[in-house]
N, C-alpha and C. Protein backbone atom coordinates (compact mmCIF):
# COMPACT_ATOMS: atom_id res chain seq x y z
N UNK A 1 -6.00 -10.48 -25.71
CA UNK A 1 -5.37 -10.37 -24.42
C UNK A 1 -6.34 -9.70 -23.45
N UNK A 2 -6.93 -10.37 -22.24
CA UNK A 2 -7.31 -9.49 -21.51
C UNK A 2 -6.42 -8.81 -20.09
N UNK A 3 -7.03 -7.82 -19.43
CA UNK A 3 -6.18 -7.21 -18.35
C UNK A 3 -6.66 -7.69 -16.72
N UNK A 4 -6.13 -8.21 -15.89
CA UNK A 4 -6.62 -8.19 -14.47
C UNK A 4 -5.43 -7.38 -13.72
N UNK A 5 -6.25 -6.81 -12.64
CA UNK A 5 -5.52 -6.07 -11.84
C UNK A 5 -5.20 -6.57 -10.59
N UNK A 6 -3.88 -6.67 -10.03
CA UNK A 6 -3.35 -7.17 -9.23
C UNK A 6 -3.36 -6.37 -8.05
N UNK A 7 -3.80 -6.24 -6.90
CA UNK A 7 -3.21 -5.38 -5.29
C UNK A 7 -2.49 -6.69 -4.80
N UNK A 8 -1.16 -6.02 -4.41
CA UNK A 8 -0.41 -7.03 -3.66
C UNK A 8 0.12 -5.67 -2.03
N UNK A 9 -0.47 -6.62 -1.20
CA UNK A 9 -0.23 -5.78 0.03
C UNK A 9 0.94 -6.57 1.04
N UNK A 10 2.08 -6.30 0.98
CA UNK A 10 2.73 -6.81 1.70
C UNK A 10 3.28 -6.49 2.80
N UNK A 11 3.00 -6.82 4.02
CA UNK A 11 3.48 -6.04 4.99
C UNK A 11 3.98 -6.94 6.25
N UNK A 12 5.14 -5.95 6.49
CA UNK A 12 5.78 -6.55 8.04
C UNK A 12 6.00 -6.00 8.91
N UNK A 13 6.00 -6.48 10.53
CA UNK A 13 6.16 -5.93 11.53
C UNK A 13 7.07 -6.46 12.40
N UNK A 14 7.73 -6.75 13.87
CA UNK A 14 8.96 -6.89 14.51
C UNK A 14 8.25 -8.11 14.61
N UNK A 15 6.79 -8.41 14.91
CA UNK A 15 6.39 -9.80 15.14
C UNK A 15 5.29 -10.42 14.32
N UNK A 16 5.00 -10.18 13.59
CA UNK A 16 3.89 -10.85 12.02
C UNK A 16 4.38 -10.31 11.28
N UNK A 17 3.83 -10.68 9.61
CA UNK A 17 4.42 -10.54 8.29
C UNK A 17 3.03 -11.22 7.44
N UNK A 18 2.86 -10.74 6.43
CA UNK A 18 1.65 -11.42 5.72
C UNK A 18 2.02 -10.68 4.42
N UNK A 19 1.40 -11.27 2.96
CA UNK A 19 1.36 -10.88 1.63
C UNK A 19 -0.27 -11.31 1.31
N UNK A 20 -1.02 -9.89 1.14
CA UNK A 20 -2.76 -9.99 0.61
C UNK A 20 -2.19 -10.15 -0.82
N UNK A 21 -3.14 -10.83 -1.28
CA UNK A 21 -3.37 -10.59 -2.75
C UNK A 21 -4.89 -10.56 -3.31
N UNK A 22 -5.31 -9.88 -4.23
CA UNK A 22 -6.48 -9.11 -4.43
C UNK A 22 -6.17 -9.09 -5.99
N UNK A 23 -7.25 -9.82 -6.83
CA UNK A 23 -7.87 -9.48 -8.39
C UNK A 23 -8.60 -9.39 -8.67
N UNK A 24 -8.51 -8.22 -9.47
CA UNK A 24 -9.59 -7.60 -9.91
C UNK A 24 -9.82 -7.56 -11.78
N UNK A 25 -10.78 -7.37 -12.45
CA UNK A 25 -11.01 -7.42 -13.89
C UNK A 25 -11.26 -5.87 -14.40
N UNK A 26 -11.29 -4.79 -13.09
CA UNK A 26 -11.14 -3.59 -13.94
C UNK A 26 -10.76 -2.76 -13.08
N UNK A 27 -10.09 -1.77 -13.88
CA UNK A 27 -9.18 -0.73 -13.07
C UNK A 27 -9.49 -0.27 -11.37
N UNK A 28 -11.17 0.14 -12.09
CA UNK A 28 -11.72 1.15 -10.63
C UNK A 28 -12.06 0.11 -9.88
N UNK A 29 -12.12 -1.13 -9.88
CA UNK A 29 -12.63 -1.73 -8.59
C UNK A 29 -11.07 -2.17 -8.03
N UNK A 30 -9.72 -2.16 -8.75
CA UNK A 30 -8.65 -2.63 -7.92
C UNK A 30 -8.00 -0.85 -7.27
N UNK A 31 -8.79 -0.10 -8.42
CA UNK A 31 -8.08 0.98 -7.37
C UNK A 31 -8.59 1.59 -6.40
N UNK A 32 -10.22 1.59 -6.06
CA UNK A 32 -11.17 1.32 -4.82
C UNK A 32 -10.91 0.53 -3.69
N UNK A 33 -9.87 -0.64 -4.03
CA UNK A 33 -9.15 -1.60 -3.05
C UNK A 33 -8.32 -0.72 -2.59
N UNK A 34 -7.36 -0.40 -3.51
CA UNK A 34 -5.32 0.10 -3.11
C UNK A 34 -6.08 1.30 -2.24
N UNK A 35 -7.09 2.08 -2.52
CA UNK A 35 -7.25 3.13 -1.67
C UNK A 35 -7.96 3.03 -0.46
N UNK A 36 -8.60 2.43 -0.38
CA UNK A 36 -9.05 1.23 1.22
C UNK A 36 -8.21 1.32 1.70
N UNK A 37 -7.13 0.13 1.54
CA UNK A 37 -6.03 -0.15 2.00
C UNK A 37 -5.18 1.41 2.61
N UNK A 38 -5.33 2.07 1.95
CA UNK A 38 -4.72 3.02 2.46
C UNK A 38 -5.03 4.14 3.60
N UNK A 39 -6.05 4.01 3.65
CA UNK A 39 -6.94 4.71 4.51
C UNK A 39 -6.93 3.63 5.47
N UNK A 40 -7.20 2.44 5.30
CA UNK A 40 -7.24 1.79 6.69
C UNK A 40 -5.75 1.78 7.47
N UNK A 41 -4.73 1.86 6.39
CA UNK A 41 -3.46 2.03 7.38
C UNK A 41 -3.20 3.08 8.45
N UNK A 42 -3.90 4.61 7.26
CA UNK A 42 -3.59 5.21 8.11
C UNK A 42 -4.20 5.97 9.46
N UNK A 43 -5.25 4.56 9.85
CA UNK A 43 -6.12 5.06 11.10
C UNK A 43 -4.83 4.42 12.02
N UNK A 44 -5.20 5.43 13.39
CA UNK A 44 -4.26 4.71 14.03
C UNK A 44 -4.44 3.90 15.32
N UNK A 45 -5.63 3.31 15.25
CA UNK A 45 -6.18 2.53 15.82
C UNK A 45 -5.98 0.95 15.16
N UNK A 46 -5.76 1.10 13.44
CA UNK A 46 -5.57 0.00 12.59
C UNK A 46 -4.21 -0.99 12.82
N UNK A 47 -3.47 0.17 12.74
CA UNK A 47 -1.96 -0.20 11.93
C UNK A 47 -1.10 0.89 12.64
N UNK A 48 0.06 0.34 12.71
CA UNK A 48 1.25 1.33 13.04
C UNK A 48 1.36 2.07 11.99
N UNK A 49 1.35 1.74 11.07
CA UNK A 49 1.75 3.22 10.10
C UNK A 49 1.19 4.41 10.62
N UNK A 50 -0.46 4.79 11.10
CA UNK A 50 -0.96 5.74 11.23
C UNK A 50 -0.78 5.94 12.51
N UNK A 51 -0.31 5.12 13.51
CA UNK A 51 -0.17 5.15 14.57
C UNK A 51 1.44 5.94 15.07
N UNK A 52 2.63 5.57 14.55
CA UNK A 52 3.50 5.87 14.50
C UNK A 52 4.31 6.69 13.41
N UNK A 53 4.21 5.84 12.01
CA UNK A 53 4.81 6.23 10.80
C UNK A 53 4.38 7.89 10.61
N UNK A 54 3.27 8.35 10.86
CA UNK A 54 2.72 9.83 10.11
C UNK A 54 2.05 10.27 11.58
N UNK A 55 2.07 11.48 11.74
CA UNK A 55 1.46 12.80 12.60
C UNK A 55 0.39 12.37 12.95
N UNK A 56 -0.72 13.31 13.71
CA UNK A 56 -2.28 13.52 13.42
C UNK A 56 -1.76 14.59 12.21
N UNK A 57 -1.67 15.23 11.78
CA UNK A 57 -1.28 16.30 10.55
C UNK A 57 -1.56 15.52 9.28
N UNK A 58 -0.81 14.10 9.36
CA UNK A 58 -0.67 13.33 8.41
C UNK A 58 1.05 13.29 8.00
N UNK A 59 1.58 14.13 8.34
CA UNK A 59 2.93 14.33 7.76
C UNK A 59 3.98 12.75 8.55
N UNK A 60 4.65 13.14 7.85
CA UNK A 60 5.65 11.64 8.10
C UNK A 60 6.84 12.18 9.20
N UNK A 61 6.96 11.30 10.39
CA UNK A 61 7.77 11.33 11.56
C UNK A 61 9.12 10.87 11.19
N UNK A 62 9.89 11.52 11.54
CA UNK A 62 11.57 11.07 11.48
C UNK A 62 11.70 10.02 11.55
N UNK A 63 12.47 9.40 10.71
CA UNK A 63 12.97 7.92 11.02
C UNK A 63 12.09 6.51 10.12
N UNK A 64 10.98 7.56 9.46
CA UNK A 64 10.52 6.82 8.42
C UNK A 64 11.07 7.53 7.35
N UNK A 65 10.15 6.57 6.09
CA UNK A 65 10.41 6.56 5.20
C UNK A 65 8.65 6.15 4.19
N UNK A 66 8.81 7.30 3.19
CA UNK A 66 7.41 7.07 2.45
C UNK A 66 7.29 7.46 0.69
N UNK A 67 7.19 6.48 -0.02
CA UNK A 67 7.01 6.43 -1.14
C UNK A 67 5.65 6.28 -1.97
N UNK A 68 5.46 6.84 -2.77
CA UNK A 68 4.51 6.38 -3.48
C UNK A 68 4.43 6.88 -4.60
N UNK A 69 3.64 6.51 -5.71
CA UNK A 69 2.61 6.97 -7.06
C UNK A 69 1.54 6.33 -7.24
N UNK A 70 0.58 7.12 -6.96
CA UNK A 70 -1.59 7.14 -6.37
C UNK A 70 -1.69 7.69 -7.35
N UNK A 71 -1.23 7.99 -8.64
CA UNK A 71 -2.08 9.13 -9.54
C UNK A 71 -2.92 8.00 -10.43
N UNK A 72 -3.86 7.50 -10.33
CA UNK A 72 -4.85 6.55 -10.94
C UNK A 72 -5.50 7.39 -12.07
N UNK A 73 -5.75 8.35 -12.61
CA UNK A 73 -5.94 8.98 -13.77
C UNK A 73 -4.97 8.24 -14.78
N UNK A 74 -3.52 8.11 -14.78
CA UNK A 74 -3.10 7.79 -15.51
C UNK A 74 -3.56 6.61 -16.28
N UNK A 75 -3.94 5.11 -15.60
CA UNK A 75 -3.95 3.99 -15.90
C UNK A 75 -3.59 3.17 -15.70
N UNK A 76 -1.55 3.74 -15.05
CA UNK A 76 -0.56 2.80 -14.80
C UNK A 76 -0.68 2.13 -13.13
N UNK A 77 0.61 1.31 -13.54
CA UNK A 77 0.53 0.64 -11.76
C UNK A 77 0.64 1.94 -11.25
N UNK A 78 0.71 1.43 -9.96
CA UNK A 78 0.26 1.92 -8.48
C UNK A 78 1.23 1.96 -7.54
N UNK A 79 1.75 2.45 -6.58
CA UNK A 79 2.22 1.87 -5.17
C UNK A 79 2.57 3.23 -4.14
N UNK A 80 2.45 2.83 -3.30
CA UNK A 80 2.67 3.33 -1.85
C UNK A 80 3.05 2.00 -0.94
N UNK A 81 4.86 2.68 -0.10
CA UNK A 81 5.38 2.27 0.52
C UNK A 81 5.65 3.35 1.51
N UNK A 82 5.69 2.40 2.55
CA UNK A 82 6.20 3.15 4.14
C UNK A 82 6.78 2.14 4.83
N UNK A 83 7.54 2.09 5.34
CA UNK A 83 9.26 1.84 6.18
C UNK A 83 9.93 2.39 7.55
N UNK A 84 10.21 1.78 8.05
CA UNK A 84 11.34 1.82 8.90
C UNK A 84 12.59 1.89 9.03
N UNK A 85 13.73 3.46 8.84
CA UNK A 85 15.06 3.31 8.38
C UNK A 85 15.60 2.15 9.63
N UNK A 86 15.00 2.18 10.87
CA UNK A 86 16.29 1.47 11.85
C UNK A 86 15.22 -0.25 11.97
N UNK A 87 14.53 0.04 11.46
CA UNK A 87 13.70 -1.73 11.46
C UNK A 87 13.52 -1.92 10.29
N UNK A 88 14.47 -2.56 9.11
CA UNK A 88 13.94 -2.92 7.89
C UNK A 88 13.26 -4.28 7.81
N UNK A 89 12.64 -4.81 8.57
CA UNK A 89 11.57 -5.83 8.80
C UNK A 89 10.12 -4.86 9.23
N UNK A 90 10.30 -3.86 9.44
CA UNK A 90 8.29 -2.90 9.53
C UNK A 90 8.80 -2.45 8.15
N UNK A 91 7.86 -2.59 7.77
CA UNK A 91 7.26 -1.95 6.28
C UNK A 91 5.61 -2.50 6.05
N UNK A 92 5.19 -1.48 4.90
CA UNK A 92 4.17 -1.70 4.31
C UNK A 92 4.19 -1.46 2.68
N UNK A 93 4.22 -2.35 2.00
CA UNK A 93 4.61 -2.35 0.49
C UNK A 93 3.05 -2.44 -0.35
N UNK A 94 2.59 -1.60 -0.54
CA UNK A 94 1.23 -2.08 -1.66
C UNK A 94 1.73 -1.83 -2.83
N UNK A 95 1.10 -2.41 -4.04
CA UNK A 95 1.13 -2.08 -5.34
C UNK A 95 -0.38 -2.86 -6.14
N UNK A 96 -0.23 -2.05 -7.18
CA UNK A 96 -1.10 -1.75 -7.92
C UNK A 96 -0.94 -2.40 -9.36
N UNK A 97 -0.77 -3.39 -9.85
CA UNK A 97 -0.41 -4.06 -11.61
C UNK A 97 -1.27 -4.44 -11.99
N UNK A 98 -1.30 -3.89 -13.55
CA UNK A 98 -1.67 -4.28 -14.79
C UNK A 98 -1.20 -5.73 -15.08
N UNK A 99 -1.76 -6.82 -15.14
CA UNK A 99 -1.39 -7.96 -15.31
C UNK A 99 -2.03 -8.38 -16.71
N UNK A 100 -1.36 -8.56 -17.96
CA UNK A 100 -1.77 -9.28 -19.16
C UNK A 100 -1.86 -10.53 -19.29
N UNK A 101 -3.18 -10.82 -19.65
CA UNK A 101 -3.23 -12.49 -19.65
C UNK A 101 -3.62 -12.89 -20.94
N UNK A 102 -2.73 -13.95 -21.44
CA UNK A 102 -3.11 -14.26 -22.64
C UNK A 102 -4.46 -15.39 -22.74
């Protein structure tokens, strides 16, 4: 059995919507991606997330919503999500899978 690693970046806004997909054949180069990705959201020149969703502080503004597990030591999947409680069409969904292929 071997392993490929999946980034699936899915994200929506009041007017676009797109799903990246990204494979990779070993851990550190898909989790060198998921953490890109994350850093580029949260410029706020990029993306609303960093623009709106979180502070300059970094801290998260009322009215969102922010999930995640980044601890890549472990091995396991991945993900960080951020949301909109009153627009559930803005979001940003990444994740991180272990995909077994026979």
């Amino acid at each position: 059995m071997n392993d490929l690693y999946l980034v699936l970046f899915d994200w929506s806004t009041e007017d676009a919507a797109e799903i990246e997909t990204y494979l990779y054949r070993n851990y550190a180069d898909a989790v060198q991606k998921f953490k890109k990705i994350i850093a580029d959201e949260m410029k706020p020149d990029q993306s609303w997330v960093g623009d709106y969703a979180f502070n300059s502080a970094g801290k998260l503004n009322d009215g969102y919503f922010h999930h995640e597990f980044i601890d890549d030591s472990t091995g396991k999947d991945l993900y960080w999500q951020v949301g909109k409680y009153s627009e559930p069409e803005t979001y940003c969904f990444l994740t991180l899978k272990n995909m077994k292929v026979l």
